[in-house]
C-alpha atoms as a PDB file:
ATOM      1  CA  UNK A   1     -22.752  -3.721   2.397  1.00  0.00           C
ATOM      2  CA  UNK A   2     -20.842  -4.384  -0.964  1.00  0.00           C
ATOM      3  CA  UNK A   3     -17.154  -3.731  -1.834  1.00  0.00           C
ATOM      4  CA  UNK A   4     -18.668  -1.455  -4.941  1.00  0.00           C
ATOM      5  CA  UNK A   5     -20.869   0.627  -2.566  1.00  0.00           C
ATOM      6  CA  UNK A   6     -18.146   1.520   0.219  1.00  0.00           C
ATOM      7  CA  UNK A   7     -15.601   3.020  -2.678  1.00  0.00           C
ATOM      8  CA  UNK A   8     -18.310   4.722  -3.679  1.00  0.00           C
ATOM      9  CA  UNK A   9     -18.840   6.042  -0.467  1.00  0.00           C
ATOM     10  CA  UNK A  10     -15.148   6.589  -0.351  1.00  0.00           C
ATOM     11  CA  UNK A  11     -15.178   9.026  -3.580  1.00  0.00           C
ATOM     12  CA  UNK A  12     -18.110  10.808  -2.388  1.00  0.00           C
ATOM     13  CA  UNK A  13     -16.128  11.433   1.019  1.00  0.00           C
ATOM     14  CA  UNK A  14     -13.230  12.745  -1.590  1.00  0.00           C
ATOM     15  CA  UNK A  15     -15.701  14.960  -3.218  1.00  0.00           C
ATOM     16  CA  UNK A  16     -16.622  16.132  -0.287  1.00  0.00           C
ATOM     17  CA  UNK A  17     -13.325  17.116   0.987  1.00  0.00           C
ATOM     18  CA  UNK A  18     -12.535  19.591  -1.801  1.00  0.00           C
ATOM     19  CA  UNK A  19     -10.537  17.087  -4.514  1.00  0.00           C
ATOM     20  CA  UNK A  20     -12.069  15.678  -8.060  1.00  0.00           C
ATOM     21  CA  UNK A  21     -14.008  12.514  -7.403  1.00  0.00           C
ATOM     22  CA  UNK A  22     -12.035  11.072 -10.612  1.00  0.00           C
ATOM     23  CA  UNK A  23      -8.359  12.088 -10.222  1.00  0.00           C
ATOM     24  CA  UNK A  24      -5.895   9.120  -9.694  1.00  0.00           C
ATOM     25  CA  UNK A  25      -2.718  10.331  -7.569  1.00  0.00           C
ATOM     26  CA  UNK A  26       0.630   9.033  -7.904  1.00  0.00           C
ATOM     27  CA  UNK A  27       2.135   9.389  -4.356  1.00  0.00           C
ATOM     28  CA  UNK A  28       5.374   8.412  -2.677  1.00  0.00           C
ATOM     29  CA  UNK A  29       5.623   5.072  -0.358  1.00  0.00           C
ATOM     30  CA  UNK A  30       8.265   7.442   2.479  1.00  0.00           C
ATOM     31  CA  UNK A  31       9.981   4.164   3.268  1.00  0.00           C
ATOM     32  CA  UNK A  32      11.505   4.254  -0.526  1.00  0.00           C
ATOM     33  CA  UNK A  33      13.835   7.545   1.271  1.00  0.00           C
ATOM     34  CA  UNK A  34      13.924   5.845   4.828  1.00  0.00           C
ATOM     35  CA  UNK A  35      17.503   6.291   5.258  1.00  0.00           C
ATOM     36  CA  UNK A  36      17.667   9.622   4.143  1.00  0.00           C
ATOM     37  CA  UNK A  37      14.554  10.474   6.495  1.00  0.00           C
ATOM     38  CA  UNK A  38      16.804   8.998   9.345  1.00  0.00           C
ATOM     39  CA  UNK A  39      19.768  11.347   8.922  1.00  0.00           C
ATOM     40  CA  UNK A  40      18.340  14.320   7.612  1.00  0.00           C
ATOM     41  CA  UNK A  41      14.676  14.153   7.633  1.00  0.00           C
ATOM     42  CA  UNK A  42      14.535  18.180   6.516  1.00  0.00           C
ATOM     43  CA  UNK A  43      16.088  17.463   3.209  1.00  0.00           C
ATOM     44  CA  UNK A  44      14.547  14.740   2.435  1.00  0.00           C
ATOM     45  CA  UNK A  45      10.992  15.879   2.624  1.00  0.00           C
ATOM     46  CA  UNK A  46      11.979  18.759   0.534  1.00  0.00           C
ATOM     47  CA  UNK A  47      13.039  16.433  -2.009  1.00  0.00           C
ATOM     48  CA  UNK A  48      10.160  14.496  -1.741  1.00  0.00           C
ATOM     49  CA  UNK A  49       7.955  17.901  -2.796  1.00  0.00           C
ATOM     50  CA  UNK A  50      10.976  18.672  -5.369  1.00  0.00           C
ATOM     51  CA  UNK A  51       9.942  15.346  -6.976  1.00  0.00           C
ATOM     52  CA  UNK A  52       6.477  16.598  -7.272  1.00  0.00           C
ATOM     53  CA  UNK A  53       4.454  14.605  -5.505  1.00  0.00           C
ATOM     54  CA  UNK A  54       1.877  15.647  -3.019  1.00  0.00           C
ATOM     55  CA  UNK A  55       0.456  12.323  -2.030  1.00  0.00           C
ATOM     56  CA  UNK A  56       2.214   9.931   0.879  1.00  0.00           C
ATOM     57  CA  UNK A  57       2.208   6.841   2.295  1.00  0.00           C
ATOM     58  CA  UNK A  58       3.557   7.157   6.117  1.00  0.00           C
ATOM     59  CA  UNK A  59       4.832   3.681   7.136  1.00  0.00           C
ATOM     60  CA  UNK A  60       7.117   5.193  10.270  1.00  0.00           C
ATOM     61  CA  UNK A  61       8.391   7.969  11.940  1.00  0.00           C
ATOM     62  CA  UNK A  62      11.753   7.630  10.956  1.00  0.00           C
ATOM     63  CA  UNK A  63      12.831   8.133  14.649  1.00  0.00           C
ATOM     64  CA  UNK A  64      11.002  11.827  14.421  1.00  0.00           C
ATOM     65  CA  UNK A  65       8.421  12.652  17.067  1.00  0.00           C
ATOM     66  CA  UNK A  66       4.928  14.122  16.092  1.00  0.00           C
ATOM     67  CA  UNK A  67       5.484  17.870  16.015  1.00  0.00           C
ATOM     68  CA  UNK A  68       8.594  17.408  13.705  1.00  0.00           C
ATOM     69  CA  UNK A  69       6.843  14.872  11.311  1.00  0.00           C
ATOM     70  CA  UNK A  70       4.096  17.052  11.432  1.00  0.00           C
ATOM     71  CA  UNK A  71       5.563  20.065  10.600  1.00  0.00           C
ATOM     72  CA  UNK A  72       8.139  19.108   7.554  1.00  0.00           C
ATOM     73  CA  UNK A  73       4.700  16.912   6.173  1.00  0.00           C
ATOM     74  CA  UNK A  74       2.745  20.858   6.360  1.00  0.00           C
ATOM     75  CA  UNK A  75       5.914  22.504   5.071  1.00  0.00           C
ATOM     76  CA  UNK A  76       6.439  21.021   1.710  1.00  0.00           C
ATOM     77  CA  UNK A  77       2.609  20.763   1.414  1.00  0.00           C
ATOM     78  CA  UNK A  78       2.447  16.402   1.839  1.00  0.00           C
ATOM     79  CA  UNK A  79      -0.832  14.620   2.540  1.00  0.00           C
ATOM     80  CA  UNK A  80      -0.756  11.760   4.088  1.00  0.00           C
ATOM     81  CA  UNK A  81      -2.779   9.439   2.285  1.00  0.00           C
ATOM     82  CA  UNK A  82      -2.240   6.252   3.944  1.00  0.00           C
ATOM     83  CA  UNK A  83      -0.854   5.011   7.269  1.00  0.00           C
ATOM     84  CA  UNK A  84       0.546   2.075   7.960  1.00  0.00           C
ATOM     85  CA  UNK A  85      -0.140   0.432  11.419  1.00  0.00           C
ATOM     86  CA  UNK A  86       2.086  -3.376  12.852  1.00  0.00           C
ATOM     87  CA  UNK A  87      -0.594  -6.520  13.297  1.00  0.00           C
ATOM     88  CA  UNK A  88       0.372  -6.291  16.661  1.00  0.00           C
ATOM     89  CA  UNK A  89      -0.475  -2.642  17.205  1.00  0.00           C
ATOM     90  CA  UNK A  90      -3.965  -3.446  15.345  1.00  0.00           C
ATOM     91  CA  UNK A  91      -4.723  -5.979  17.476  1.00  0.00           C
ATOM     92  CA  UNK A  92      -3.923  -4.692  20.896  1.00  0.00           C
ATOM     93  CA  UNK A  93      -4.110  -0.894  20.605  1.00  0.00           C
ATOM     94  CA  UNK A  94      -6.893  -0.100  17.471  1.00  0.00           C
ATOM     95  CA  UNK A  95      -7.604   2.794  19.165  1.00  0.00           C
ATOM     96  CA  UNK A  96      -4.239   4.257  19.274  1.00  0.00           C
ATOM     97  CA  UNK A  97      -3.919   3.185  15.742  1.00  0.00           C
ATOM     98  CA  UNK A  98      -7.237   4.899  14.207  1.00  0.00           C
ATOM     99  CA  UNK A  99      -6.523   8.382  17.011  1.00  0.00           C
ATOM    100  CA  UNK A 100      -2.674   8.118  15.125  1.00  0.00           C
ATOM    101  CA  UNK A 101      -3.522   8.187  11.475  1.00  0.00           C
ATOM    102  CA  UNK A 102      -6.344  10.748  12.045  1.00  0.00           C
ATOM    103  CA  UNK A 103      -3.611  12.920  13.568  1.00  0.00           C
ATOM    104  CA  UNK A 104      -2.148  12.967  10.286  1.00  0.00           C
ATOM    105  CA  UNK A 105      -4.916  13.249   8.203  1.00  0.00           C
ATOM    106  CA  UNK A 106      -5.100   9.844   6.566  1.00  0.00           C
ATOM    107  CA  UNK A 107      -7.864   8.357   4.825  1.00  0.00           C
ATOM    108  CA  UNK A 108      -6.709   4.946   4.759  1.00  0.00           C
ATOM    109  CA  UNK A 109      -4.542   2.369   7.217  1.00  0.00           C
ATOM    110  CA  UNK A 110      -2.939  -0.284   5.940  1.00  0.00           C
ATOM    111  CA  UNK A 111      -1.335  -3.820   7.527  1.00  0.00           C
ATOM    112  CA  UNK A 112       1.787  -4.786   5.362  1.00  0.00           C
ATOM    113  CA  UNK A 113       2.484  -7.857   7.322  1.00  0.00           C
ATOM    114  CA  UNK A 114       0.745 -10.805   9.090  1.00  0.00           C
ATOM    115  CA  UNK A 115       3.547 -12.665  11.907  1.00  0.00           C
ATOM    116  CA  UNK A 116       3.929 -16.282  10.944  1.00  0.00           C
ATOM    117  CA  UNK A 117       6.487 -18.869  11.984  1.00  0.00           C
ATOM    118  CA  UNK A 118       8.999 -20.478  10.265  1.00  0.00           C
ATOM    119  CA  UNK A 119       8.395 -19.193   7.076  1.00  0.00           C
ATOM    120  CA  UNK A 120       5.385 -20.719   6.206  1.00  0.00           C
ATOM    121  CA  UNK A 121       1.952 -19.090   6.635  1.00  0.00           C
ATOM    122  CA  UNK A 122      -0.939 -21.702   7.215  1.00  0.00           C
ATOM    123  CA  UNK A 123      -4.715 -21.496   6.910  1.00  0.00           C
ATOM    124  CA  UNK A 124      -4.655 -21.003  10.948  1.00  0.00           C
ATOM    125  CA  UNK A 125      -2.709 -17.526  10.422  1.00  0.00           C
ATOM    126  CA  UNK A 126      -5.008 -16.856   7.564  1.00  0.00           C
ATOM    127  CA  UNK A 127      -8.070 -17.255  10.086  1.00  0.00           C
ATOM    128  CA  UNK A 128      -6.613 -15.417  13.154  1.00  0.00           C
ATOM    129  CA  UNK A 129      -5.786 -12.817  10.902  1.00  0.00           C
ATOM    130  CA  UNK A 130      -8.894 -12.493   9.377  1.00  0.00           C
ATOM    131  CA  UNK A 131     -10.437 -11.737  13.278  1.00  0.00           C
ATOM    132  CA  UNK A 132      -7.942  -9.371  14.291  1.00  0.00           C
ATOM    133  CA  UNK A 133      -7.794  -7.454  10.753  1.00  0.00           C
ATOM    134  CA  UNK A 134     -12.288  -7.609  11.235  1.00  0.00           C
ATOM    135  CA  UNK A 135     -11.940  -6.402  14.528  1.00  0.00           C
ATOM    136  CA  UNK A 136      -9.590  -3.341  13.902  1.00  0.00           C
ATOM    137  CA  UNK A 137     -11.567  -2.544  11.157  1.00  0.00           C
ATOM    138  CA  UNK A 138     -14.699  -1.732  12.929  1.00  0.00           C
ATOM    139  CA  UNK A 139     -12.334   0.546  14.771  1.00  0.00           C
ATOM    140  CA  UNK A 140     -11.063   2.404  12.197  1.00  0.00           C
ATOM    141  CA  UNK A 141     -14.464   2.568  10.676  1.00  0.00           C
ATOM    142  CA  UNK A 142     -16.017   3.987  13.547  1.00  0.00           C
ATOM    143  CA  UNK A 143     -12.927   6.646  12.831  1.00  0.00           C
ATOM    144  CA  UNK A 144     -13.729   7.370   9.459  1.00  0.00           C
ATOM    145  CA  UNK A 145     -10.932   5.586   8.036  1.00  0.00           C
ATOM    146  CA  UNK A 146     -11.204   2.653   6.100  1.00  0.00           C
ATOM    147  CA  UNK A 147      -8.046  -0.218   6.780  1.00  0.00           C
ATOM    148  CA  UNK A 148      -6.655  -2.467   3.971  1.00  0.00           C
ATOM    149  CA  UNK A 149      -4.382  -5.455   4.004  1.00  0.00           C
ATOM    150  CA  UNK A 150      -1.394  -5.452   1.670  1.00  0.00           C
ATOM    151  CA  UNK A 151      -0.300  -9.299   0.910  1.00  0.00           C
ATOM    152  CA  UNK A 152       3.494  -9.711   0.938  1.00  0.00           C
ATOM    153  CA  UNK A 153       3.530 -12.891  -1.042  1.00  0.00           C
ATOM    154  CA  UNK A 154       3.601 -15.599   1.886  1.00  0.00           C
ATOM    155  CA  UNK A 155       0.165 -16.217   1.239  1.00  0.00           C
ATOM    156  CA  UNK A 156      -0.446 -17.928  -2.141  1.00  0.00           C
ATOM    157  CA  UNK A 157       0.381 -21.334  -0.705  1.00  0.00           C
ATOM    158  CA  UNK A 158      -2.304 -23.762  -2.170  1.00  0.00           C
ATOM    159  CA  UNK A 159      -5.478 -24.300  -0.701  1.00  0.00           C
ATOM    160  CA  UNK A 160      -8.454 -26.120  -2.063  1.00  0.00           C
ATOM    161  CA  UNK A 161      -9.026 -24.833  -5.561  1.00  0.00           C
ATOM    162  CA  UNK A 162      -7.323 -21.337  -4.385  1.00  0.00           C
ATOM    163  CA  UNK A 163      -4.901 -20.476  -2.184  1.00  0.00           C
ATOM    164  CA  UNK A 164      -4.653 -19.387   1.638  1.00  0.00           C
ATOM    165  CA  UNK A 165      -5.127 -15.850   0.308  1.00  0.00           C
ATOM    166  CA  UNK A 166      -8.482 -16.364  -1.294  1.00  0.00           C
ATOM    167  CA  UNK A 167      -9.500 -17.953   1.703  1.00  0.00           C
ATOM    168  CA  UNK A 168      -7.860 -15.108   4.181  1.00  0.00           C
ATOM    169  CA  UNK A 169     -10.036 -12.542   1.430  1.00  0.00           C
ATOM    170  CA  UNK A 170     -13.410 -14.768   2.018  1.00  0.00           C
ATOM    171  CA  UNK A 171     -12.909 -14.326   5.969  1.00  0.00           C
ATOM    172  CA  UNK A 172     -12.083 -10.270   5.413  1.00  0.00           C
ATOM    173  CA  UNK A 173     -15.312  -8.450   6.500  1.00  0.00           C
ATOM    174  CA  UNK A 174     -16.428  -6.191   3.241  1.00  0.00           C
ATOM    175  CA  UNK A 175     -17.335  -3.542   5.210  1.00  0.00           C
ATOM    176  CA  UNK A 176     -14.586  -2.347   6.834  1.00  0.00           C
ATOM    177  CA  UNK A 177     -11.622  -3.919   5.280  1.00  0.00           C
ATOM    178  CA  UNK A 178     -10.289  -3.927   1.666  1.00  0.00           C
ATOM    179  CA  UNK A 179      -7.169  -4.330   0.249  1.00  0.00           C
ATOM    180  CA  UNK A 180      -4.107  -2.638  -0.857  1.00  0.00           C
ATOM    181  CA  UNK A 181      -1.582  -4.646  -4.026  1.00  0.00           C
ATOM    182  CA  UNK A 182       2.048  -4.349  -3.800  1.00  0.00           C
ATOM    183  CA  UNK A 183       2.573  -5.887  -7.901  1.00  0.00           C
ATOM    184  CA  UNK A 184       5.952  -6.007  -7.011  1.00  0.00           C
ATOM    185  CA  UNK A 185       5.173  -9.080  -4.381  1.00  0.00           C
ATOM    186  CA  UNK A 186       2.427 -10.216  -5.954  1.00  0.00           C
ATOM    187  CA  UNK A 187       4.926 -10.953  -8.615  1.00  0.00           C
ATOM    188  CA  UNK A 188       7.609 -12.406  -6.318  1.00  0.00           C
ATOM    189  CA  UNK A 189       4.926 -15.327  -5.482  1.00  0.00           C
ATOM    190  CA  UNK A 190       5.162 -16.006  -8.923  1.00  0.00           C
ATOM    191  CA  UNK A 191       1.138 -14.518  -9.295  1.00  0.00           C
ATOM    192  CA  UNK A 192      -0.278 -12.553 -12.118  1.00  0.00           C
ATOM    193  CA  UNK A 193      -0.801  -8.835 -10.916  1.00  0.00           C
ATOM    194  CA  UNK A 194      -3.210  -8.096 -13.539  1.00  0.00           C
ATOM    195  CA  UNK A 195      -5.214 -11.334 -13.239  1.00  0.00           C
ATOM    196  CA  UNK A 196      -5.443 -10.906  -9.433  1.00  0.00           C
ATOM    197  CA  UNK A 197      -6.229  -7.071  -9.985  1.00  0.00           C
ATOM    198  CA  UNK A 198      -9.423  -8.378 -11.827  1.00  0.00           C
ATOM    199  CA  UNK A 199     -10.008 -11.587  -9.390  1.00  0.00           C
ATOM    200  CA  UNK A 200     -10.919  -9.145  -6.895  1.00  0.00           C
ATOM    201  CA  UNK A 201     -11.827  -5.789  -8.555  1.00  0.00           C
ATOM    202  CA  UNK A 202     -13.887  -4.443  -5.971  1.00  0.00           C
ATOM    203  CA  UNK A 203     -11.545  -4.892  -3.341  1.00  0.00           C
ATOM    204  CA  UNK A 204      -8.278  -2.836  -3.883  1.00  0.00           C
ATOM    205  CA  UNK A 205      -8.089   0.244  -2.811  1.00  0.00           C
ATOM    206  CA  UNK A 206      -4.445   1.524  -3.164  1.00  0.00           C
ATOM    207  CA  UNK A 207      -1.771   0.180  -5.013  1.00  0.00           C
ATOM    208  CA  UNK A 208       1.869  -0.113  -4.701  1.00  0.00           C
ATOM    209  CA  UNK A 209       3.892   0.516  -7.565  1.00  0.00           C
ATOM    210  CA  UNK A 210       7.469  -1.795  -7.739  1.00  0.00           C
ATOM    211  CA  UNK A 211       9.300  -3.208 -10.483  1.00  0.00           C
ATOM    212  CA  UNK A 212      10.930  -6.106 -10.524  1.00  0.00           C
ATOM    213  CA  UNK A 213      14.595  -7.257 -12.235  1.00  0.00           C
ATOM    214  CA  UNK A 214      13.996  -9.216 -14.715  1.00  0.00           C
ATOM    215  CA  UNK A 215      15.414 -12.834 -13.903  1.00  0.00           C
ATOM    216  CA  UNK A 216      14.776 -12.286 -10.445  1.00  0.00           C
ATOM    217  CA  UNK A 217      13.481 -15.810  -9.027  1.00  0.00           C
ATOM    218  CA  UNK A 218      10.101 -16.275  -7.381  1.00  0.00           C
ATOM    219  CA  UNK A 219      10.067 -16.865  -3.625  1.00  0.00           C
ATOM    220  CA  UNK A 220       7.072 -17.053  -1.777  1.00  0.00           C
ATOM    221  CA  UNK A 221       8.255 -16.323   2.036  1.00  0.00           C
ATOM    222  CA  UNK A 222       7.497 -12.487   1.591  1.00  0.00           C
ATOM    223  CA  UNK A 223      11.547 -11.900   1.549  1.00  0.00           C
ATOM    224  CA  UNK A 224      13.618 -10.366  -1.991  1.00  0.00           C
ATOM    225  CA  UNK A 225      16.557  -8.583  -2.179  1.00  0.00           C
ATOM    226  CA  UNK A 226      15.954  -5.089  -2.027  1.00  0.00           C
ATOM    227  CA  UNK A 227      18.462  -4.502  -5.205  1.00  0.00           C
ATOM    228  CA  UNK A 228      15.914  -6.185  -7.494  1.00  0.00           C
ATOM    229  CA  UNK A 229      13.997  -3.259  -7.823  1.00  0.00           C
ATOM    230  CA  UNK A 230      14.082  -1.399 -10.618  1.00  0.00           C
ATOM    231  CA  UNK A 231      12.789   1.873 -12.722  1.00  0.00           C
ATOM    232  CA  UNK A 232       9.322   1.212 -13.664  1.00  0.00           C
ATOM    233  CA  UNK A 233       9.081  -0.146 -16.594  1.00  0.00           C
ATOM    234  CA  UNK A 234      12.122  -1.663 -16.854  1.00  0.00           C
ATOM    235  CA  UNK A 235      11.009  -4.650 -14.894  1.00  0.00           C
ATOM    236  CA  UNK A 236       9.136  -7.856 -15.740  1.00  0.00           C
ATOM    237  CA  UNK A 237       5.980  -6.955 -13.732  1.00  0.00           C
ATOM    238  CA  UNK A 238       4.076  -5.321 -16.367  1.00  0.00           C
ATOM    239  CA  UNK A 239       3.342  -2.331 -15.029  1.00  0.00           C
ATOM    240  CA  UNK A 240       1.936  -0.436 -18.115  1.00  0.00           C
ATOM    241  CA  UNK A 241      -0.846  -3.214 -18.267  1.00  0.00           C
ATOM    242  CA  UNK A 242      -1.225  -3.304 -14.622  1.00  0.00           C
ATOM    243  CA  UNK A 243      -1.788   0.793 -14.690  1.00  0.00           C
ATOM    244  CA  UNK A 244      -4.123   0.306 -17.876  1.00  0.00           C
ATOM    245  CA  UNK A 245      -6.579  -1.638 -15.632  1.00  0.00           C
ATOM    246  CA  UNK A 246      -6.207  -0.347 -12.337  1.00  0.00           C
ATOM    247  CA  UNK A 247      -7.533   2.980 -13.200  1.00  0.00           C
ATOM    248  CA  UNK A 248      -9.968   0.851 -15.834  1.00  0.00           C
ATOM    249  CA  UNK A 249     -11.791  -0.532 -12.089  1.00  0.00           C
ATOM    250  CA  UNK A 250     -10.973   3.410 -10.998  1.00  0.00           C
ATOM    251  CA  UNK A 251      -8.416   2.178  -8.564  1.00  0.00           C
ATOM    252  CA  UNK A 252      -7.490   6.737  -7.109  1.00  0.00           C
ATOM    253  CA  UNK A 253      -4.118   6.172  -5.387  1.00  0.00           C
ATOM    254  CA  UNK A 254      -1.040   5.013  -6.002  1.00  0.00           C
ATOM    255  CA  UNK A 255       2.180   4.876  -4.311  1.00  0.00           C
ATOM    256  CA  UNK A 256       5.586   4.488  -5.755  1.00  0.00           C
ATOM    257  CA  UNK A 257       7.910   2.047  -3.935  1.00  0.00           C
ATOM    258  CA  UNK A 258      11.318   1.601  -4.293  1.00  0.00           C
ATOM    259  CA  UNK A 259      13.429   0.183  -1.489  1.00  0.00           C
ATOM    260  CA  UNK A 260      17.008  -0.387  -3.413  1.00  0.00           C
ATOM    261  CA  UNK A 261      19.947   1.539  -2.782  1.00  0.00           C
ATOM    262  CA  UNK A 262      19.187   3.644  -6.154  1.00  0.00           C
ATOM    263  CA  UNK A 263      15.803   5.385  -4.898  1.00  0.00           C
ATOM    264  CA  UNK A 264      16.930   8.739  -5.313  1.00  0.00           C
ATOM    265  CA  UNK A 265      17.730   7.849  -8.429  1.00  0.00           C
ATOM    266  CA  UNK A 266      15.598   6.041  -9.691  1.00  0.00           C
ATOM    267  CA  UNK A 267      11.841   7.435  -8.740  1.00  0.00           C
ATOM    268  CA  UNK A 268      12.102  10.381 -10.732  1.00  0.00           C
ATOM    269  CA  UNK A 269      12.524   7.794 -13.972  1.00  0.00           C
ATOM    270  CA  UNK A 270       9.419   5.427 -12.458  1.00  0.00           C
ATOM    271  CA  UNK A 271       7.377   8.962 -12.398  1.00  0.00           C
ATOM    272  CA  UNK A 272       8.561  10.171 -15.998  1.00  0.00           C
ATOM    273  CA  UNK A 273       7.387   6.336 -17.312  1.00  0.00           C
ATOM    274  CA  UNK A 274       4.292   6.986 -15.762  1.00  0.00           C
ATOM    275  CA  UNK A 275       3.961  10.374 -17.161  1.00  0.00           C
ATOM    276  CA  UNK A 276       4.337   8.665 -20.032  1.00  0.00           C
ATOM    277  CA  UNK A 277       1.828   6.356 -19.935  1.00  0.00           C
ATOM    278  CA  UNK A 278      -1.275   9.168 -20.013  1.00  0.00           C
ATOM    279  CA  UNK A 279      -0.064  10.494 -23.129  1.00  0.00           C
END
């Protein structure tokens, strides 16, 4: 089955659930408010809808159980979108995983990180990941969800003519797993965002939107200081080209990210630049 034929499938799905085959919805990564979801969770969702968006990413609980999460989510009228799931959890418990993010109503799950020691992720982590993310994915498929992997940046170590992430994206299984770009790590690595985007067009599903500080030096271990991100826009990821030809490939959902101190702040400004981008 090609990569072209299951987002087809995927849009058709949308269709069928009630929302326009060709909208593109700019959502809200929940991690970007994680500390004000851990001290007063109420508030913060409210702000979240007072923001205006309607689309989330749900990457924990924020020390909530189910019926709270649940309920603020219906309250201020949130979908969750995407859920994000551990390796671990994917590999042991796929079950629980797909049973979880069906209980909130997501469409997609998403692994944001492969465990690797020392740093350094080798062709072997590339290839055990590549079973366990296969494996999980027939789970989730037989679920109705479709599961992604988001690279963190630990990956573009050289490999043959590539890197270990081309060869990690020749072992993913078409069928039931894709993959989500975070441009803000993608950048980190000291990678093209737009270059990659187009690499492997039919294979992104969701993006993450995250700008970068310009001067910010590259790493490649996955790790940046949190206070490097900035208002999109104002960074030195190129996000207005990036945005051009994501929704060029009709790339549907995006989530804002922004994991400094200045969220609150700043996410309103990274959704008025977008705004400003469709005008």
């Amino acid at each position: 089955m090609r990569p072209h034929f299951l987002r087809t499938v995927f849009v058709l799905l949308t269709v069928a659930c009630g929302a326009p085959a060709i909208a593109q919805e700019i959502g809200l990564e929940l991690y970007s408010l994680r500390h004000q979801l851990e001290t007063d969770p109420a508030t913060a969702m409210a702000k979240v809808k007072q923001m205006g968006f309607r689309d989330v990413e749900l990457s924990g609980t924020y020390g909530m159980q189910f019926p709270q999460l649940i309920k603020l989510l219906a309250e201020n009228r949130l979908n969750v979108v995407s859920y994000g799931a551990d390796f671990e959890r994917l590999r042991d418990f796929p079950q629980r995983v797909a049973d979880e993010a069906r209980s909130y109503g997501a469409r997609f799950v998403v692994c944001f990180w492969i465990p690797h020691r020392a740093d350094t992720f080798k062709l072997a982590d590339a290839e055990e990941a590549a079973f366990v993310l296969n494996n999980a994915g027939k789970v989730m498929a037989r679920n109705g969800l479709m599961l992604a992997y988001h690279p963190h940046g630990y990956e573009f170590d050289q490999h043959g003519d590539g890197t270990i992430f081309d060869h990690l994206v020749q072992q993913l299984d078409t069928r039931v797993v894709q993959l989500q770009m975070d441009v803000f790590w993608i950048k980190q690595a000291g990678q093209d965002p737009v270059a990659l985007l187009k690499k492997y067009h039919n294979r992104w599903i969701s993006i993450h939107l995250k700008d970068r500080q310009p001067g910010t030096p590259n790493s490649n271990d996955g790790k940046a200081d949190d206070e490097t991100n900035v208002v999109l826009g104002k960074g030195d990821v190129g996000i207005a080209d990036l945005m051009k030809e994501a929704k060029r490939l009709g790339i549907q959902h995006f989530f804002i990210e922004d994991e400094s101190s200045r969220s609150e702040e700043q996410i309103p400004k990274s959704l008025e630049f977008l705004k400003s981008l469709e005008q």
